[in-house]
N, C-alpha and C. Protein backbone atom coordinates (compact mmCIF):
# COMPACT_ATOMS: atom_id res chain seq x y z
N UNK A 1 118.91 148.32 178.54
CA UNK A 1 117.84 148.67 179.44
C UNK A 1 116.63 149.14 178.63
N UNK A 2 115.32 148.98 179.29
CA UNK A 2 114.22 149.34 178.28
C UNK A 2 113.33 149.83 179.58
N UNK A 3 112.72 151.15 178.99
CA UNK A 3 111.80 151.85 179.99
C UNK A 3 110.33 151.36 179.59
N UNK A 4 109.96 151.11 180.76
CA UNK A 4 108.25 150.68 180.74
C UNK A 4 107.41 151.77 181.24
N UNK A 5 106.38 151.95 180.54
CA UNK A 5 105.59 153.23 180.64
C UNK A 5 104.43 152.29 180.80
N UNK A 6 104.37 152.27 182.06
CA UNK A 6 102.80 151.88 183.00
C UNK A 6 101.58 152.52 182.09
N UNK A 7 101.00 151.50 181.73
CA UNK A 7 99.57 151.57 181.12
C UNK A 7 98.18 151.40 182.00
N UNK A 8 97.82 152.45 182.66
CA UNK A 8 96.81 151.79 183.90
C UNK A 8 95.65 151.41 183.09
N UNK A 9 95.37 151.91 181.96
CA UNK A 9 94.07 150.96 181.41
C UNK A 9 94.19 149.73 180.73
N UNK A 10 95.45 149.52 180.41
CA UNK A 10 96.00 148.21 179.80
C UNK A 10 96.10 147.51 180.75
N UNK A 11 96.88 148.02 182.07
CA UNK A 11 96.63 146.75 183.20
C UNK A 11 95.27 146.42 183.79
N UNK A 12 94.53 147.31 184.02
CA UNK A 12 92.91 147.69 184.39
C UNK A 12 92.31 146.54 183.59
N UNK A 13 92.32 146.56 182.02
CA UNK A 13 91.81 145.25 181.16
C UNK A 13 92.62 143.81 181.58
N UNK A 14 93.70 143.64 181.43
CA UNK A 14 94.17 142.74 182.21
C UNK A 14 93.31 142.43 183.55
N UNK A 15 94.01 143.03 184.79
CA UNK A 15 93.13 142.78 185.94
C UNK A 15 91.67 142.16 185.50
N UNK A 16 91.07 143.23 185.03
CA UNK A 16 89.44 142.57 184.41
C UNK A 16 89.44 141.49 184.38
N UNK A 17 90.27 140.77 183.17
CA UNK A 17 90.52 139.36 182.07
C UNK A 17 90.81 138.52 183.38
N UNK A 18 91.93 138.84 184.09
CA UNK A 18 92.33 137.47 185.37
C UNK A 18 91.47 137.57 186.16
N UNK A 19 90.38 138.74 186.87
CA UNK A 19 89.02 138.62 187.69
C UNK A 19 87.97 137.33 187.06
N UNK A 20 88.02 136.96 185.57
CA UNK A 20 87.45 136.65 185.33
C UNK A 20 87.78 135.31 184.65
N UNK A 21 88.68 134.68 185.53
CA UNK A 21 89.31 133.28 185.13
C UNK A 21 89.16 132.90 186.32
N UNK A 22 88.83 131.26 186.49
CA UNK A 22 88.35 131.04 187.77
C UNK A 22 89.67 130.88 188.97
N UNK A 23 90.07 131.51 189.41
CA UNK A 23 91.17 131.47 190.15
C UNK A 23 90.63 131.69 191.47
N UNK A 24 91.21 130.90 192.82
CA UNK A 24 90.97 131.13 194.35
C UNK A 24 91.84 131.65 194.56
N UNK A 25 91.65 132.61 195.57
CA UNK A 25 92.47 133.02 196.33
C UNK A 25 94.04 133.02 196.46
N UNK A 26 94.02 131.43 196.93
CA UNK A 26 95.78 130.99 197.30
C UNK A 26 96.25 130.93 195.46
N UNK A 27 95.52 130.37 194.40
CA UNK A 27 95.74 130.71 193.05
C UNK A 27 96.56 131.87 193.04
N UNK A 28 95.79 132.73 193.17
CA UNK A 28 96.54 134.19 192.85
C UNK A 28 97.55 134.75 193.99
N UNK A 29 97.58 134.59 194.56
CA UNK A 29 98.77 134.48 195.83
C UNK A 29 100.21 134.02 194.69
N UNK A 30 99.58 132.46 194.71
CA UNK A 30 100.53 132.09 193.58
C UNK A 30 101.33 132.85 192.67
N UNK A 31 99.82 133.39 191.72
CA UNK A 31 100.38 133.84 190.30
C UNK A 31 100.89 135.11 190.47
N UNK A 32 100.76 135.75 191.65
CA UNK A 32 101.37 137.04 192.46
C UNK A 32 102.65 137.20 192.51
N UNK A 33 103.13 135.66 193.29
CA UNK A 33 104.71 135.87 193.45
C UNK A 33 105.02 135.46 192.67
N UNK A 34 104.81 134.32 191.51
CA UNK A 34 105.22 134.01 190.18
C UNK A 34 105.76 135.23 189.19
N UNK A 35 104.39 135.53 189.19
CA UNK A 35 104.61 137.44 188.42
C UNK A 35 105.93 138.27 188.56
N UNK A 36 105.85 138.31 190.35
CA UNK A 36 106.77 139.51 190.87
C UNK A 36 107.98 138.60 190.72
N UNK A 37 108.59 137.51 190.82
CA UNK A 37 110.07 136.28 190.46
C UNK A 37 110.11 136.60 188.82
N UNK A 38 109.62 136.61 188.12
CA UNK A 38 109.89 137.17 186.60
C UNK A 38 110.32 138.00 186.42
N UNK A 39 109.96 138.95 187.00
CA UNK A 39 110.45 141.06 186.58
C UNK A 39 111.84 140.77 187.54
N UNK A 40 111.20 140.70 189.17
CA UNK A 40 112.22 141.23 190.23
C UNK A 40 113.37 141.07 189.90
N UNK A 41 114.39 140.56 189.67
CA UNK A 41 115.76 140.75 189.57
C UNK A 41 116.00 141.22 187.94
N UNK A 42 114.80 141.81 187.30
CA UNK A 42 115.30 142.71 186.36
C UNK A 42 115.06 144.24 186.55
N UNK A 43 114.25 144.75 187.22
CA UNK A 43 114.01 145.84 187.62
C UNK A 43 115.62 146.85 188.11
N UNK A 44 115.30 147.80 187.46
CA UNK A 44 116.28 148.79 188.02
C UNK A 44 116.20 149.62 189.32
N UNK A 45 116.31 149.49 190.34
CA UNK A 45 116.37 150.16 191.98
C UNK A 45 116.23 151.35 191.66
N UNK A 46 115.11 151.67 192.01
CA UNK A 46 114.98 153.21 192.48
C UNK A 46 114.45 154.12 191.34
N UNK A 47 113.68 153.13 189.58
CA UNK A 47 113.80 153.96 188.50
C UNK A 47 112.63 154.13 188.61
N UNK A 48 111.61 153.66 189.60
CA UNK A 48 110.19 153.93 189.59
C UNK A 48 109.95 155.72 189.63
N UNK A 49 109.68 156.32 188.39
CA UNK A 49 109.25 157.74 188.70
C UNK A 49 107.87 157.88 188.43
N UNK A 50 107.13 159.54 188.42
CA UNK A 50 105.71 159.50 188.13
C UNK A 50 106.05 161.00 188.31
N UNK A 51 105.20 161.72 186.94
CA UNK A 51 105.00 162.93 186.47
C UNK A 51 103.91 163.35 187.94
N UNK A 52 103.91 164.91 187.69
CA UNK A 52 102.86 165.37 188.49
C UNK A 52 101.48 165.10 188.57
N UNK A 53 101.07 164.70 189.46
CA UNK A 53 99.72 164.36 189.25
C UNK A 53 99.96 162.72 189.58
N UNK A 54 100.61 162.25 189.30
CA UNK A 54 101.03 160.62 189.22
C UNK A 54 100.47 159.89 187.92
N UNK A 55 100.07 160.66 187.51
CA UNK A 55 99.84 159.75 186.35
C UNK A 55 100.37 158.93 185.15
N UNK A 56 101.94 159.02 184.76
CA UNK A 56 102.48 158.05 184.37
C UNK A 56 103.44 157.59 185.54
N UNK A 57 103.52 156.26 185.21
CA UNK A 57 104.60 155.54 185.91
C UNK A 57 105.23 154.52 185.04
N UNK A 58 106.81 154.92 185.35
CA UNK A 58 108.12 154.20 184.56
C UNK A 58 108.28 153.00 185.69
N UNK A 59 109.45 152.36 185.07
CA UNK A 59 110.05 151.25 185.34
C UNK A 59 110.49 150.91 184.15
N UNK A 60 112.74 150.60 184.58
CA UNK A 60 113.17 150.47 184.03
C UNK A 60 113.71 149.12 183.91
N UNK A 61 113.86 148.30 183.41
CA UNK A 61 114.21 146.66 183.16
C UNK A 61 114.90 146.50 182.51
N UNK A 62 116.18 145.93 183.12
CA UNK A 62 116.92 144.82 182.21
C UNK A 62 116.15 143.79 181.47
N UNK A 63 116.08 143.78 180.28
CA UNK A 63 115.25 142.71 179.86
C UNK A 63 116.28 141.37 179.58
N UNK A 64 117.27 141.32 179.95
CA UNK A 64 118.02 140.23 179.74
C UNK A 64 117.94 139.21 181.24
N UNK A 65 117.17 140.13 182.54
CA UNK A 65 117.32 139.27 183.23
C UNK A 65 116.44 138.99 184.28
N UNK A 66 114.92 138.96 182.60
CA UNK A 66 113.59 138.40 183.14
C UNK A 66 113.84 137.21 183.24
N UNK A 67 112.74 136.62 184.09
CA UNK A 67 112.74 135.05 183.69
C UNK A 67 111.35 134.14 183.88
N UNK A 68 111.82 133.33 182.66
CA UNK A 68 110.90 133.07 182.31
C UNK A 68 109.78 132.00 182.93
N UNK A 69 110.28 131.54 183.64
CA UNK A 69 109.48 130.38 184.66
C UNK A 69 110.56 130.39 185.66
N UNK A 70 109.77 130.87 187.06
CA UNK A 70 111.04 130.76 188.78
C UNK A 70 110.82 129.30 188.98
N UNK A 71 111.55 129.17 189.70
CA UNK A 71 111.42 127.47 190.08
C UNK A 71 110.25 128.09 191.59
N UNK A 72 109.77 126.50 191.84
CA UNK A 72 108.69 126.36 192.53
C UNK A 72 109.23 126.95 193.94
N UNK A 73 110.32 125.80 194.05
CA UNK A 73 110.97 126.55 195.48
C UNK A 73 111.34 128.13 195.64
N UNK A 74 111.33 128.68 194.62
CA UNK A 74 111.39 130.43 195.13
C UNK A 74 109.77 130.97 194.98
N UNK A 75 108.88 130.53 194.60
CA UNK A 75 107.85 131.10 194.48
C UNK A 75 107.13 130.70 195.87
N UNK A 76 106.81 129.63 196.58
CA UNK A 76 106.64 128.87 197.56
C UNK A 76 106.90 130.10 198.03
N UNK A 77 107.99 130.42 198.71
CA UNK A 77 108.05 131.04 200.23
C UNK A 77 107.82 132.53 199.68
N UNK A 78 107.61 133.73 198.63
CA UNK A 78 107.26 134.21 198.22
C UNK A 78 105.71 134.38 198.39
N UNK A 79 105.01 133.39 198.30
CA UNK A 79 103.61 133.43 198.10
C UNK A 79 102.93 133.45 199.44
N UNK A 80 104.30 132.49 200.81
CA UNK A 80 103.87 132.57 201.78
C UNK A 80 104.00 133.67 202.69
N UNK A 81 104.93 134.96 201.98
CA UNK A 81 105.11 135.89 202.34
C UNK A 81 103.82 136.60 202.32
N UNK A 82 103.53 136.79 200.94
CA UNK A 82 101.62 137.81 200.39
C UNK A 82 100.77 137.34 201.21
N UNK A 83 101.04 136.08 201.63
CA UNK A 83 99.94 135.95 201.85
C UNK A 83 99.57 136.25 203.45
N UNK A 84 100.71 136.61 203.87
CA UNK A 84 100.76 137.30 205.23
C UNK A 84 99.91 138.21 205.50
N UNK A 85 100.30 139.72 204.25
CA UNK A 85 99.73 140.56 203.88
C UNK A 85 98.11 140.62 203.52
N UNK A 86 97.68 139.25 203.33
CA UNK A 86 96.18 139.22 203.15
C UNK A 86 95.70 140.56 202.21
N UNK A 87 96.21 140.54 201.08
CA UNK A 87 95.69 141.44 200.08
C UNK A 87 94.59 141.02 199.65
N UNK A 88 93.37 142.21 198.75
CA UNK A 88 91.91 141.43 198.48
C UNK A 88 92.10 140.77 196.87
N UNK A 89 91.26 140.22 196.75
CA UNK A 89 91.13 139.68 195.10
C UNK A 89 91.51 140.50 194.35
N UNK A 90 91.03 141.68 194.48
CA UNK A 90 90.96 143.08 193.51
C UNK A 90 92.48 143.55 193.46
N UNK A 91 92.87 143.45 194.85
CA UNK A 91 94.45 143.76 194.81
C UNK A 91 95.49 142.39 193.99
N UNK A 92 94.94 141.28 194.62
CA UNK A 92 96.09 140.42 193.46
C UNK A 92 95.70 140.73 192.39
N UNK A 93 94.12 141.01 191.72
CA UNK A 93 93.98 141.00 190.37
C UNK A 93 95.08 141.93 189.47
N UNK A 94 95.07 143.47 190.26
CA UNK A 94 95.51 144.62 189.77
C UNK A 94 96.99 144.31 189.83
N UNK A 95 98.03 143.57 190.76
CA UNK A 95 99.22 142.99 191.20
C UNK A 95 99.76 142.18 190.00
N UNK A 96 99.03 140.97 189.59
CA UNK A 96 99.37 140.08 188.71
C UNK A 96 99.74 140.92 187.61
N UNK A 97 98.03 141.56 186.89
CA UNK A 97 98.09 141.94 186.05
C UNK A 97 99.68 143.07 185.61
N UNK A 98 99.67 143.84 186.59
CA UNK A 98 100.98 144.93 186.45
C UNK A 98 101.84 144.56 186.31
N UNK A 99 102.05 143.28 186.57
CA UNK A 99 103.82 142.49 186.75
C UNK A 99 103.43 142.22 185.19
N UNK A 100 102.83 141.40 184.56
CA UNK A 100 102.50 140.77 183.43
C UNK A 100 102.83 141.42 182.48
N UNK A 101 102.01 142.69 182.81
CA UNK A 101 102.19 144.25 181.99
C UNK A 101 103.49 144.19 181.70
N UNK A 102 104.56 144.61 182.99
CA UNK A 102 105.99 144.40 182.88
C UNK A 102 106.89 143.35 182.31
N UNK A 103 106.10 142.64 182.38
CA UNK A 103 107.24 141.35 181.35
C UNK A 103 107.25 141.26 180.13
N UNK A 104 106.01 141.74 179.67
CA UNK A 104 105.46 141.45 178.38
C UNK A 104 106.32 142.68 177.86
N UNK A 105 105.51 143.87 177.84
CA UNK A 105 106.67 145.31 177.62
C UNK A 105 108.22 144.79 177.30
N UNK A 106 108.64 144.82 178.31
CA UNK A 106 110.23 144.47 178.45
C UNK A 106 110.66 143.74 177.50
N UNK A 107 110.14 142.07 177.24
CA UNK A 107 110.67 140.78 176.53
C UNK A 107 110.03 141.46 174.53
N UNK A 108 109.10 142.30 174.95
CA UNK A 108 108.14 142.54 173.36
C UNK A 108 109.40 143.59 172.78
N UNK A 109 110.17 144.58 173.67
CA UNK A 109 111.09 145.44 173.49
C UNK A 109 112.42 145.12 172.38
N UNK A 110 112.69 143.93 173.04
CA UNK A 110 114.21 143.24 173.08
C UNK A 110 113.71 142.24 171.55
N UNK A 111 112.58 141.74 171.57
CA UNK A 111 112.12 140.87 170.08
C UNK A 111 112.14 141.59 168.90
């Protein structure tokens, strides 16, 4: 298991970097549930904590059981889920980026 210590200005630059790649909308919908099918079935239930104040946030990952490309058919109905939710640009931006955050962490851990 490997603990991830949420970087909000590392994801913040991220977010920035994908605001600024030409992506629409349903794009990032996409790269949303793509993101969240990578981590999700490595994430540990319930390890999300945050010091007083909230200012760090954990997450704990199996890093053995990221992955590395979901197949299309699980991302599909995933994306048609978000997109229910009608989140804004700013929110997939900050979304993508955090999952990304999380994979990268995790897989950089285990190398």
């Amino acid at each position: 298991m490997v603990l991830v210590r949420l970087d909000d200005e590392q994801i913040r630059d991220g977010a920035h970097a994908i605001s600024l790649e030409p992506h629409s909308w349903d794009e990032l919908v996409w790269l949303f549930a793509e993101a969240e099918l990578r981590i999700m079935s490595s994430l540990v239930m319930g390890n999300l904590s945050q010091q007083e104040g909230g200012e760090t946030r954990e997450v704990e990952v199996d890093p053995v059981l990221l992955v590395d490309q979901p197949p299309e058919e699980e991302i599909r109905p995933l994306a048609e889920e978000i997109a229910k939710l009608c989140p804004s640009m700013q929110e997939l931006h900050w979304f993508v980026a955090e999952r990304r955050f999380i994979f990268d962490q995790a897989r950089a851990a285990i190398q």
